[in-house]
N, C-alpha and C. Protein backbone atom coordinates (compact mmCIF):
# COMPACT_ATOMS: atom_id res chain seq x y z
N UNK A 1 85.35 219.24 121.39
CA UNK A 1 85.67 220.60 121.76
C UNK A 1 85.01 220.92 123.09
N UNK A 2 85.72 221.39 123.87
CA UNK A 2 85.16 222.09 125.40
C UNK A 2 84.05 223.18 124.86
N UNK A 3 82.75 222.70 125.10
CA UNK A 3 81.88 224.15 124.71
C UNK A 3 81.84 225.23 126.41
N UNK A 4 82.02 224.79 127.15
CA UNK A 4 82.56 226.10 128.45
C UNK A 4 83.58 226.63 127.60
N UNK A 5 84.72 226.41 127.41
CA UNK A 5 85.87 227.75 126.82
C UNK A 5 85.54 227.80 125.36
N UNK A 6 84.53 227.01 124.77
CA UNK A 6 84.41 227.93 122.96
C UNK A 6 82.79 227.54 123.01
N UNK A 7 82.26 228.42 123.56
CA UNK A 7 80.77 228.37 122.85
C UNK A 7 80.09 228.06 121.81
N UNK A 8 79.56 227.16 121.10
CA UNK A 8 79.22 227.30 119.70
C UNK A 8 78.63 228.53 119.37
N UNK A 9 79.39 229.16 117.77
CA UNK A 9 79.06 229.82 117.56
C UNK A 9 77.88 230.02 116.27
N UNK A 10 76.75 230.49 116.17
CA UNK A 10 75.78 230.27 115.37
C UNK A 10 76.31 230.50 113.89
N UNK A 11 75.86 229.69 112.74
CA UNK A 11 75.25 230.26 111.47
C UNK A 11 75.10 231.34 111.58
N UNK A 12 75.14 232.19 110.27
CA UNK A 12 74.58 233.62 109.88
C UNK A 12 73.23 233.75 110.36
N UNK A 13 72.69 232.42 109.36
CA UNK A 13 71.12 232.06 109.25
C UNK A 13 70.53 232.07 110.25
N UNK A 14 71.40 231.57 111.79
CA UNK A 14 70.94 231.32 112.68
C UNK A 14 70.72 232.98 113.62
N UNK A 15 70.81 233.81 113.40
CA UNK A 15 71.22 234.85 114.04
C UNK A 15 70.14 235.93 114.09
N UNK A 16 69.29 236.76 114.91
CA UNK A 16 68.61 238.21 114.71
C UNK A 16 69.84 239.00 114.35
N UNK A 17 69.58 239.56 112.56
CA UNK A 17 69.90 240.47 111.78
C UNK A 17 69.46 241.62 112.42
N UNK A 18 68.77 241.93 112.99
CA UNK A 18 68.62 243.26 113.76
C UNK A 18 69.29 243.98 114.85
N UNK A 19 69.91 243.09 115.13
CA UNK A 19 71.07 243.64 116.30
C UNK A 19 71.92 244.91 115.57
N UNK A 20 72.95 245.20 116.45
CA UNK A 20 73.71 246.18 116.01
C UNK A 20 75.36 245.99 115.81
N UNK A 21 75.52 245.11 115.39
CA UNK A 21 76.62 244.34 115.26
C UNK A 21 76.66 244.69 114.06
N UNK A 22 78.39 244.17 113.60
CA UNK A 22 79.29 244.85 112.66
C UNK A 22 79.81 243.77 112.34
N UNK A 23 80.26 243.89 110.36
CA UNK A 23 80.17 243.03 109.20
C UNK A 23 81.86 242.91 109.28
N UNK A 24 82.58 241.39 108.67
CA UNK A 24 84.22 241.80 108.50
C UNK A 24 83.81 240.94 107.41
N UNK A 25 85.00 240.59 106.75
CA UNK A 25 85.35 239.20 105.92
C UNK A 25 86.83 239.19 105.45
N UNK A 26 87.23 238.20 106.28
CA UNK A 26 88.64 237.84 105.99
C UNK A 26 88.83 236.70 105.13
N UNK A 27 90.11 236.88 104.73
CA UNK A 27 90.23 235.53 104.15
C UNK A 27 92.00 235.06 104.56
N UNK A 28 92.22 233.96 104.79
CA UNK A 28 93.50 233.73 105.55
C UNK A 28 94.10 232.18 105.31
N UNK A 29 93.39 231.79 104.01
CA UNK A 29 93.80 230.52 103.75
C UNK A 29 92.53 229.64 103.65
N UNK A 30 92.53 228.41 104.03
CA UNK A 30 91.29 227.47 104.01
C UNK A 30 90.33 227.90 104.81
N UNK A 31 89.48 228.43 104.28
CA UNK A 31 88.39 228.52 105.37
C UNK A 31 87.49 227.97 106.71
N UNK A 32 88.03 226.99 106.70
CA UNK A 32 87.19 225.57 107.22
C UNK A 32 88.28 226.36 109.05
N UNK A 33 89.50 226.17 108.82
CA UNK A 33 90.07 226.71 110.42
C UNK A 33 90.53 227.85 110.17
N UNK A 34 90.05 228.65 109.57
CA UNK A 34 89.80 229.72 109.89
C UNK A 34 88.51 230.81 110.23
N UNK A 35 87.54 229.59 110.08
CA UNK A 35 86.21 229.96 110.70
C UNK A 35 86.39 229.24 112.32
N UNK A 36 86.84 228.95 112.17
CA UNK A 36 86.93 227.63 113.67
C UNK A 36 87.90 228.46 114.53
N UNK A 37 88.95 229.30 113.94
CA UNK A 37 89.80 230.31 115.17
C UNK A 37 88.60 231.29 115.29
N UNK A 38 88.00 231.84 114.55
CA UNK A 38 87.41 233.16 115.00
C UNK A 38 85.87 232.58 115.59
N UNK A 39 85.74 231.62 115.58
CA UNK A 39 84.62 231.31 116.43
C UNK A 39 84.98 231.08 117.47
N UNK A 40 85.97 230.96 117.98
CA UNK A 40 86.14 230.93 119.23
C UNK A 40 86.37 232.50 120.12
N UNK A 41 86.78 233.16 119.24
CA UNK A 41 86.61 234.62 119.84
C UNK A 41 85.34 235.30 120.51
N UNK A 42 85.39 235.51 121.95
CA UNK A 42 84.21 236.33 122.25
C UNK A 42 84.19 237.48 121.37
N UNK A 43 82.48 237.47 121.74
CA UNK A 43 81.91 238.97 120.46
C UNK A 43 82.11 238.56 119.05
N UNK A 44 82.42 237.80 118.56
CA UNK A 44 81.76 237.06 117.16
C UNK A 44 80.79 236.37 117.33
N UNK A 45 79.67 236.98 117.00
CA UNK A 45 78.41 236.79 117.18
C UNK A 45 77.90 235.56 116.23
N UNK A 46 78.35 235.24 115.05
CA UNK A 46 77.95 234.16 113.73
C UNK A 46 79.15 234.22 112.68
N UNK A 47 79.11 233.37 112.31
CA UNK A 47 80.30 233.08 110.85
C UNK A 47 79.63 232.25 109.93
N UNK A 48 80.03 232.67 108.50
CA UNK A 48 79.89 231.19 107.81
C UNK A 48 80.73 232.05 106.60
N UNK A 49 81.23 230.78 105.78
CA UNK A 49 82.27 231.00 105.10
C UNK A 49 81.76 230.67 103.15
N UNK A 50 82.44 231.16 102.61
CA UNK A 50 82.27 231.62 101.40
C UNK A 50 83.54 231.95 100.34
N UNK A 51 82.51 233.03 99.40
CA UNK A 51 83.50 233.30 98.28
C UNK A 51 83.61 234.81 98.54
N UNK A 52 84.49 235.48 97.87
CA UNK A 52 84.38 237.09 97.66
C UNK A 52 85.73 237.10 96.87
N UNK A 53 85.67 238.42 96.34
CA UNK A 53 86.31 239.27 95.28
C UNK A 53 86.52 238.77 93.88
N UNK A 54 85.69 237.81 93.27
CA UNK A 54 85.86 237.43 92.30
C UNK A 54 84.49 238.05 91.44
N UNK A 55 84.62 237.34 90.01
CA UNK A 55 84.31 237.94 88.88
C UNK A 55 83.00 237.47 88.46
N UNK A 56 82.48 235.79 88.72
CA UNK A 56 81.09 235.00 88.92
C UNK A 56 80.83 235.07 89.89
N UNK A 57 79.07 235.22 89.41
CA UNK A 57 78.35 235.25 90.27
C UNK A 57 77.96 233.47 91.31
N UNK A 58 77.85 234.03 92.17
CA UNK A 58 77.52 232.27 92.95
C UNK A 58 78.34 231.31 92.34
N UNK A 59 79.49 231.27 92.80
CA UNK A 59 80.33 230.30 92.12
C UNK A 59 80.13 229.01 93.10
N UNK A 60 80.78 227.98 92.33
CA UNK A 60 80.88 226.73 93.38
C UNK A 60 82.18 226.83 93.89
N UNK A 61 82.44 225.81 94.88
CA UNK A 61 83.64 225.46 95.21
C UNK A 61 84.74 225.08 94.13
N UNK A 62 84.00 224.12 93.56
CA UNK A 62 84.60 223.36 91.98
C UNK A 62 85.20 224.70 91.26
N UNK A 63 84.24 225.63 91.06
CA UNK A 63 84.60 226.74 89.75
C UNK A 63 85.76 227.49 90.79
N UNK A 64 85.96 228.12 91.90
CA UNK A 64 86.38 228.90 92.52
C UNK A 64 88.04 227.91 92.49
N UNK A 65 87.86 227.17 92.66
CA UNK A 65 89.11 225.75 93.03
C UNK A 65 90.13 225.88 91.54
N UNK A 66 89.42 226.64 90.05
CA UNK A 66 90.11 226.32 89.11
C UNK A 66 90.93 227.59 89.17
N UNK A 67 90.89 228.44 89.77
CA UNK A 67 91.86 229.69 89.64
C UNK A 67 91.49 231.01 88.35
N UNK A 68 89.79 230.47 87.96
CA UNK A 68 89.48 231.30 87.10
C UNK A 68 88.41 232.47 87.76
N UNK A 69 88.10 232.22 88.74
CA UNK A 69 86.83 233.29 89.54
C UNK A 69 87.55 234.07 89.79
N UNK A 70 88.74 234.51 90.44
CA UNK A 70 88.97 235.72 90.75
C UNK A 70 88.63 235.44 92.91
N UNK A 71 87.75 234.63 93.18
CA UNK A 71 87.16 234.62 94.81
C UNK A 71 88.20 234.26 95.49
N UNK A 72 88.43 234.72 96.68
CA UNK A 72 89.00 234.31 98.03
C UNK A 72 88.40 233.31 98.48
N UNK A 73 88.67 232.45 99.28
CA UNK A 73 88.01 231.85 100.42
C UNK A 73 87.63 233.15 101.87
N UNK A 74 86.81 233.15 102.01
CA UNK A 74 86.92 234.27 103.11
C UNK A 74 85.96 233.49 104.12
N UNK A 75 86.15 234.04 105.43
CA UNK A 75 84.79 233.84 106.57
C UNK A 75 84.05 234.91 106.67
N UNK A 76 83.15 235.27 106.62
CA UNK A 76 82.13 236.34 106.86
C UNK A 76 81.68 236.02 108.45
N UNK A 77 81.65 237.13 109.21
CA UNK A 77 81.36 237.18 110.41
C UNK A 77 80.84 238.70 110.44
N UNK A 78 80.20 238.60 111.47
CA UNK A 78 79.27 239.32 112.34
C UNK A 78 79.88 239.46 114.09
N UNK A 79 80.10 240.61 114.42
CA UNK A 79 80.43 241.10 116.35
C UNK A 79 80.03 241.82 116.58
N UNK A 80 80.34 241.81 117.75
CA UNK A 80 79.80 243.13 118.81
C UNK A 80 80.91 243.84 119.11
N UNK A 81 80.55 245.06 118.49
CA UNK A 81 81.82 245.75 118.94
C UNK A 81 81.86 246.23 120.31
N UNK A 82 80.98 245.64 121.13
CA UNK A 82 81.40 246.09 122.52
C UNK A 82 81.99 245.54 122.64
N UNK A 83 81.95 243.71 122.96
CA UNK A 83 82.69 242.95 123.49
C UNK A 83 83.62 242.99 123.10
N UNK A 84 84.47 242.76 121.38
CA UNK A 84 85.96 242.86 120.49
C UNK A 84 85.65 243.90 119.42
N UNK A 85 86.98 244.96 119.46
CA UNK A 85 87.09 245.42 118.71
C UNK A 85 87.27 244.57 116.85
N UNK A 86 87.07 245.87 116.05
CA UNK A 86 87.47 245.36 114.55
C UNK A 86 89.32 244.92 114.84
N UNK A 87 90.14 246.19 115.44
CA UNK A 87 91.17 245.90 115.49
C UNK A 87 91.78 244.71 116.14
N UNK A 88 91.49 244.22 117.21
CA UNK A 88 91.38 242.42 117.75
C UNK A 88 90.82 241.94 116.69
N UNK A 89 89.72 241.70 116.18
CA UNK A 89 89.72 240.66 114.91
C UNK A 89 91.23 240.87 113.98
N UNK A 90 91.59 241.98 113.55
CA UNK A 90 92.75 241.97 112.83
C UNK A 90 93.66 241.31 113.05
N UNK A 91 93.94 241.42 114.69
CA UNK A 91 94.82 240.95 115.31
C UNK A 91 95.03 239.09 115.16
N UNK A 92 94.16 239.31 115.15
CA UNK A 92 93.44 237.90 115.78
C UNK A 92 93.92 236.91 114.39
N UNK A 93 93.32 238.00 113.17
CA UNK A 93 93.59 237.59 111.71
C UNK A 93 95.03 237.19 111.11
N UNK A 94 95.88 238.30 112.05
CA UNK A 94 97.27 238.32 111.29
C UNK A 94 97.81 237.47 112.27
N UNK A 95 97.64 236.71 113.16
CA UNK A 95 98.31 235.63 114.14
C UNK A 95 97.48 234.56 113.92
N UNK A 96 96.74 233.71 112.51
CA UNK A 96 96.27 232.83 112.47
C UNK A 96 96.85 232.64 111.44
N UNK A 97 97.75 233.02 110.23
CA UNK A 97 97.93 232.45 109.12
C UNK A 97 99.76 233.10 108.83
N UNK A 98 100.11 232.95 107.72
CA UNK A 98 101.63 233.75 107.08
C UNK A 98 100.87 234.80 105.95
N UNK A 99 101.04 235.91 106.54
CA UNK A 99 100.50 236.89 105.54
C UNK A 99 101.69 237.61 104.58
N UNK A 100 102.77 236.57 104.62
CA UNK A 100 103.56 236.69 103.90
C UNK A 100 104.02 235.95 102.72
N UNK A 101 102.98 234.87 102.27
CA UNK A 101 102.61 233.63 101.27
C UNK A 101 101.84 234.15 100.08
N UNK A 102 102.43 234.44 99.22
CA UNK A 102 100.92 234.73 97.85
C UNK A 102 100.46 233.62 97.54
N UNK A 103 98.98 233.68 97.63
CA UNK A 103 98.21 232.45 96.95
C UNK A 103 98.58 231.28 97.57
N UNK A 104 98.43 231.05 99.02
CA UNK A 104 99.30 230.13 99.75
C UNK A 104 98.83 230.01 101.10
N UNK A 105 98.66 229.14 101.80
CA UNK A 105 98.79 228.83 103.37
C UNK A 105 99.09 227.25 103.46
N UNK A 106 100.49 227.25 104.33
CA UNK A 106 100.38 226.07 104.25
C UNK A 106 100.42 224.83 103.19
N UNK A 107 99.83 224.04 102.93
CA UNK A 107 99.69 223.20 101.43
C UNK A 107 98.61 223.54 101.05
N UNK A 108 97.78 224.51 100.92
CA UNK A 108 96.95 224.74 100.26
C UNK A 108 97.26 226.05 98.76
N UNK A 109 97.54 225.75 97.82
CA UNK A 109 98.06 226.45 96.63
C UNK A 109 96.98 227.26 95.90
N UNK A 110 96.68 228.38 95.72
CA UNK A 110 96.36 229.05 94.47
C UNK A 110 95.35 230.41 95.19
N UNK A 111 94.93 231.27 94.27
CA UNK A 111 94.50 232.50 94.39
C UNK A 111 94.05 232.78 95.51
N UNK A 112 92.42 231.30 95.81
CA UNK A 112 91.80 231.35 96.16
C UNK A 112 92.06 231.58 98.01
N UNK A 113 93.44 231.12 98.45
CA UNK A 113 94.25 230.82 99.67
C UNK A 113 94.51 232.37 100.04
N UNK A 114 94.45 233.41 99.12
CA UNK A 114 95.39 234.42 99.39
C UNK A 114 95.15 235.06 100.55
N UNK A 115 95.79 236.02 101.26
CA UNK A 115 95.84 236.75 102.30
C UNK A 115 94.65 238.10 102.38
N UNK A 116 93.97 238.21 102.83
CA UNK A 116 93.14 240.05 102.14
C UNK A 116 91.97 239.52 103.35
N UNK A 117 91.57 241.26 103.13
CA UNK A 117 91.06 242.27 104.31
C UNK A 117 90.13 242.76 103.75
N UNK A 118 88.89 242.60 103.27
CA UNK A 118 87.66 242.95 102.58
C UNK A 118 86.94 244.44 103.43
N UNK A 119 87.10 245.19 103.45
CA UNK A 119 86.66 246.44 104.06
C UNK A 119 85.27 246.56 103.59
N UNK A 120 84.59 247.13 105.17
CA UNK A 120 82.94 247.51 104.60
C UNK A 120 82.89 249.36 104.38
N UNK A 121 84.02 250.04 105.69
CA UNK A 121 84.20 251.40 105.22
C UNK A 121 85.73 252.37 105.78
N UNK A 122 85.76 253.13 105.52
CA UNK A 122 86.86 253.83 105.79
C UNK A 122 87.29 253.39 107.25
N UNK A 123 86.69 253.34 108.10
CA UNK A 123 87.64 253.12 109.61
C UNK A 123 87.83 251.75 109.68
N UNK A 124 87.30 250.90 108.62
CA UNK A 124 87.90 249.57 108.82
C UNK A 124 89.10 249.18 107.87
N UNK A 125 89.27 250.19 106.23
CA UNK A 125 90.33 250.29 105.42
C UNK A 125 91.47 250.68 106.45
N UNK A 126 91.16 251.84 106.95
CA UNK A 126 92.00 252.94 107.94
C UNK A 126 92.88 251.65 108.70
N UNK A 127 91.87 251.01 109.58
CA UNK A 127 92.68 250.29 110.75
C UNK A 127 93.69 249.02 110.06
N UNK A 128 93.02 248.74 108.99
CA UNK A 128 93.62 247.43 108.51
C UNK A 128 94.94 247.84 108.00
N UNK A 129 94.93 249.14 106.79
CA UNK A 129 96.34 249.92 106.30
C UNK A 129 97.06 249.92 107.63
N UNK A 130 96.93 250.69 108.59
CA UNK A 130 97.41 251.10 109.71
C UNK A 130 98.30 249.65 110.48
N UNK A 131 97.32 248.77 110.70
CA UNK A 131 98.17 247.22 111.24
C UNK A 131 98.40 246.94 110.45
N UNK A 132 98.73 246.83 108.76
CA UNK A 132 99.74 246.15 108.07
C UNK A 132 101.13 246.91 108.22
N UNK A 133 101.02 248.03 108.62
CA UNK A 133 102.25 249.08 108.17
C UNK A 133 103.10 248.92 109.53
N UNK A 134 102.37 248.54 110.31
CA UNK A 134 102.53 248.11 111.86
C UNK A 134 103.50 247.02 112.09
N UNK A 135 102.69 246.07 111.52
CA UNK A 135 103.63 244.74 111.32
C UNK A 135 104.06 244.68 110.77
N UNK A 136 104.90 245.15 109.33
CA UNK A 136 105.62 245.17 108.48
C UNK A 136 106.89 245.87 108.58
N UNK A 137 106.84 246.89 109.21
CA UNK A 137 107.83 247.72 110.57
C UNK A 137 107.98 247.21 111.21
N UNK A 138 107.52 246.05 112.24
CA UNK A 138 107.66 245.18 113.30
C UNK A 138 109.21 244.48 113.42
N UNK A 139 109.58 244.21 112.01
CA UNK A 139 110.56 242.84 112.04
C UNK A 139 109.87 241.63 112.61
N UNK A 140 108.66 241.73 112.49
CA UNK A 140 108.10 240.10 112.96
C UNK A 140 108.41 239.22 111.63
N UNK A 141 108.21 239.35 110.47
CA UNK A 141 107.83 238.82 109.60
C UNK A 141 109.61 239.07 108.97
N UNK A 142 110.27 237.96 108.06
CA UNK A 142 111.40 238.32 107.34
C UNK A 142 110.98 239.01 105.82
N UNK A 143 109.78 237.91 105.23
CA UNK A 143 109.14 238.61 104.19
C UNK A 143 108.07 239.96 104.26
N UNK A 144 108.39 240.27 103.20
CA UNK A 144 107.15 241.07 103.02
C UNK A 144 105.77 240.64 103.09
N UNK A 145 104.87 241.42 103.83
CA UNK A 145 103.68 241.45 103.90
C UNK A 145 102.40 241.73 102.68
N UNK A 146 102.09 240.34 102.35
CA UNK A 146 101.25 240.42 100.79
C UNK A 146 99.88 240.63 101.06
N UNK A 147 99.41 240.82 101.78
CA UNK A 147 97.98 240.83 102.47
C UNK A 147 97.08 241.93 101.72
N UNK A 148 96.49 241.71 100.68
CA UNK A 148 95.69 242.68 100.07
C UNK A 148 94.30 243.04 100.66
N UNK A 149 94.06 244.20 100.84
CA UNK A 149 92.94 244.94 101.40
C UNK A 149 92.63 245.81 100.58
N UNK A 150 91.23 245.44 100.60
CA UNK A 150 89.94 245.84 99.45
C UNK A 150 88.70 245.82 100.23
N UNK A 151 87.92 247.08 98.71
CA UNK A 151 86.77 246.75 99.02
C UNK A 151 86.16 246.18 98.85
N UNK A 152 85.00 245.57 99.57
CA UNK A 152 84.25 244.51 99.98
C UNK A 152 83.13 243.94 98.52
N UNK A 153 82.97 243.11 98.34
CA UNK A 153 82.05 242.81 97.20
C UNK A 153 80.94 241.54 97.42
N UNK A 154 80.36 241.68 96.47
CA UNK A 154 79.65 240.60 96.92
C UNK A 154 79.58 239.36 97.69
N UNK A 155 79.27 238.73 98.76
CA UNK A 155 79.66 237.53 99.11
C UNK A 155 78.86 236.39 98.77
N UNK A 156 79.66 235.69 98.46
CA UNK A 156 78.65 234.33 97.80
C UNK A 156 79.05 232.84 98.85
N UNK A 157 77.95 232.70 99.44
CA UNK A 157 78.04 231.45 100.75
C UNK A 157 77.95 230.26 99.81
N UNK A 158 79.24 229.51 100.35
CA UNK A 158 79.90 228.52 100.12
C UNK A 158 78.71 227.50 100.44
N UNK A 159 79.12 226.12 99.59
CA UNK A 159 78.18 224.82 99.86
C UNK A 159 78.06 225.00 101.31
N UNK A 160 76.51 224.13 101.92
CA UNK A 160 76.44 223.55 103.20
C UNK A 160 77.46 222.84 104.02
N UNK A 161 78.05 221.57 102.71
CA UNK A 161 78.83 221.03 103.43
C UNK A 161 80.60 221.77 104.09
N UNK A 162 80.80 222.77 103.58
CA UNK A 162 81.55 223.51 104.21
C UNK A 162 81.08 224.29 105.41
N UNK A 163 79.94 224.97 105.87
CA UNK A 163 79.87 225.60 106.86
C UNK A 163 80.30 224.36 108.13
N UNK A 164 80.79 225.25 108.68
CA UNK A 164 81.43 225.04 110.53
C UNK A 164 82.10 223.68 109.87
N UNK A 165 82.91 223.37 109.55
CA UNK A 165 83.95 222.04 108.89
C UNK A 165 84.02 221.18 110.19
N UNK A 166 84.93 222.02 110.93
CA UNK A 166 85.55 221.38 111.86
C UNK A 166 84.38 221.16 113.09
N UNK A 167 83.38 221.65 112.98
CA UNK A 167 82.64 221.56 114.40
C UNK A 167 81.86 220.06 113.86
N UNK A 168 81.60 219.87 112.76
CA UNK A 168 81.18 218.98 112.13
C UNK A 168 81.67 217.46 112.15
N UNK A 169 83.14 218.21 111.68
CA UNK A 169 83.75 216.60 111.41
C UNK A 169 84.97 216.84 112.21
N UNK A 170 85.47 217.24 113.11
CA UNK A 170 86.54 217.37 113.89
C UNK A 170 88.06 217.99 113.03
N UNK A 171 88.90 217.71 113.52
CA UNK A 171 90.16 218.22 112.65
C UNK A 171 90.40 219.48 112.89
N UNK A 172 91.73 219.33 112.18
CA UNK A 172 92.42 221.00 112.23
C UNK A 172 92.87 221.49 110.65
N UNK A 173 92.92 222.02 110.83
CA UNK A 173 94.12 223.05 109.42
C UNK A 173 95.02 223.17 109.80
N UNK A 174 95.86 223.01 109.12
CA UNK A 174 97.61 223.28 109.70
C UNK A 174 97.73 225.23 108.84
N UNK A 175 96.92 225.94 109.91
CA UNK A 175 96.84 227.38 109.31
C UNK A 175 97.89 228.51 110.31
C-alpha cells in the first residue's frame, strides 16, 4: 500500500482518548475491507473492528459466525469532525457495499453481513434517516434499501487476529 496517499491508520488502543473526536460504527459486510476503505479516509482518526447489536456478551467470532448472537460485524471508528463530516462517512458507507442485500455482501451470507448504522445520538439517527430516504428516492439502487439504523449498543472488539486484516496480510474484499 502507498502510505503517502493512505496513511496508516492507528488502533483504537493506539490513540489519545482525550481528543475531541466523534464515535460511528458501521457495519457493511466483512469487516476486514471495510475497515481498510474507511482507513483510508482523511479525519478517521483510529478503527478497529468488532461485534455490536447482539444479545452475548463478548462473543467470539466462532459464536457470532453461528447466526445465534444477534451481532453485526461493524468497524468502530473515531474522526475529526473538522477534517470529515459524519455525513461523508455515510457517504463514504453507502458507496462501499449493496445496502440493498439482507444478511449479505457479496459471498459472505448471514445476519452477521447485514447493512446498519449504529447511532450514538439524534443528529447522527437524523442524518443517517435523512441519506437513506435520499438514496432510496435517488433511483440509484433498483432494490429497496435494507440498511437498518439503530441505537448503538455495546461494542465488543473482535479477536486480534482480525484487527487491520488487510494491512496485515494484504488482499481485498470483493465489498
Amino acid at each position: 500500500m502507498d502510505n503517502d496517499k493512505y496513511p496508516r491508520v492507528p488502533a483504537s488502543d493506539e490513540v489519545d482518548h482525550e481528543r475531541d473526536d466523534e464515535e460511528g460504527d458501521l457495519g457493511a459486510g466483512c469487516f476486514w475491507g471495510v475497515q481498510a476503505s474507511f482507513d483510508r479516509l482523511k479525519g478517521v482518526v483510529c478503527t478497529q473492528v468488532g461485534y455490536m447489536g447482539g444479545r452475548t456478551e463478548n462473543p467470539t467470532y466462532e459464536q457470532v459466525c453461528t447466526n445465534r448472537t444477534g451481532h453485526a460485524e461493524v468497524v468502530d471508528l473515531r474522526y475529526d469532525p473538522q477534517q470529515i463530516s459524519y455525513e461523508e462517512l455515510l457517504e463514504a458507507f453507502w458507496n462501499m457495499h449493496d445496502p440493498t442485500t439482507p444478511n449479505r455482501q457479496g459471498p459472505d451470507v448471514g445476519a452477521q453481513y447485514r447493512s446498519v448504522v449504529f447511532y450514538y445520538d439524534e443528529e447522527q439517527r437524523r442524518a443517517a434517516e435523512a441519506m437513506k430516504d435520499r438514496l432510496s428516492k435517488s433511483g440509484r439502487f433498483s432494490r429497496p434499501i435494507v440498511t437498518e439504523i439503530t441505537s448503538a449498543s455495546p461494542f465488543w472488539r473482535a479477536e486480534e487476529y482480525h484487527q487491520k486484516y488487510h494491512e496485515k496480510h494484504g488482499g481485498a474484499c470483493p465489498i
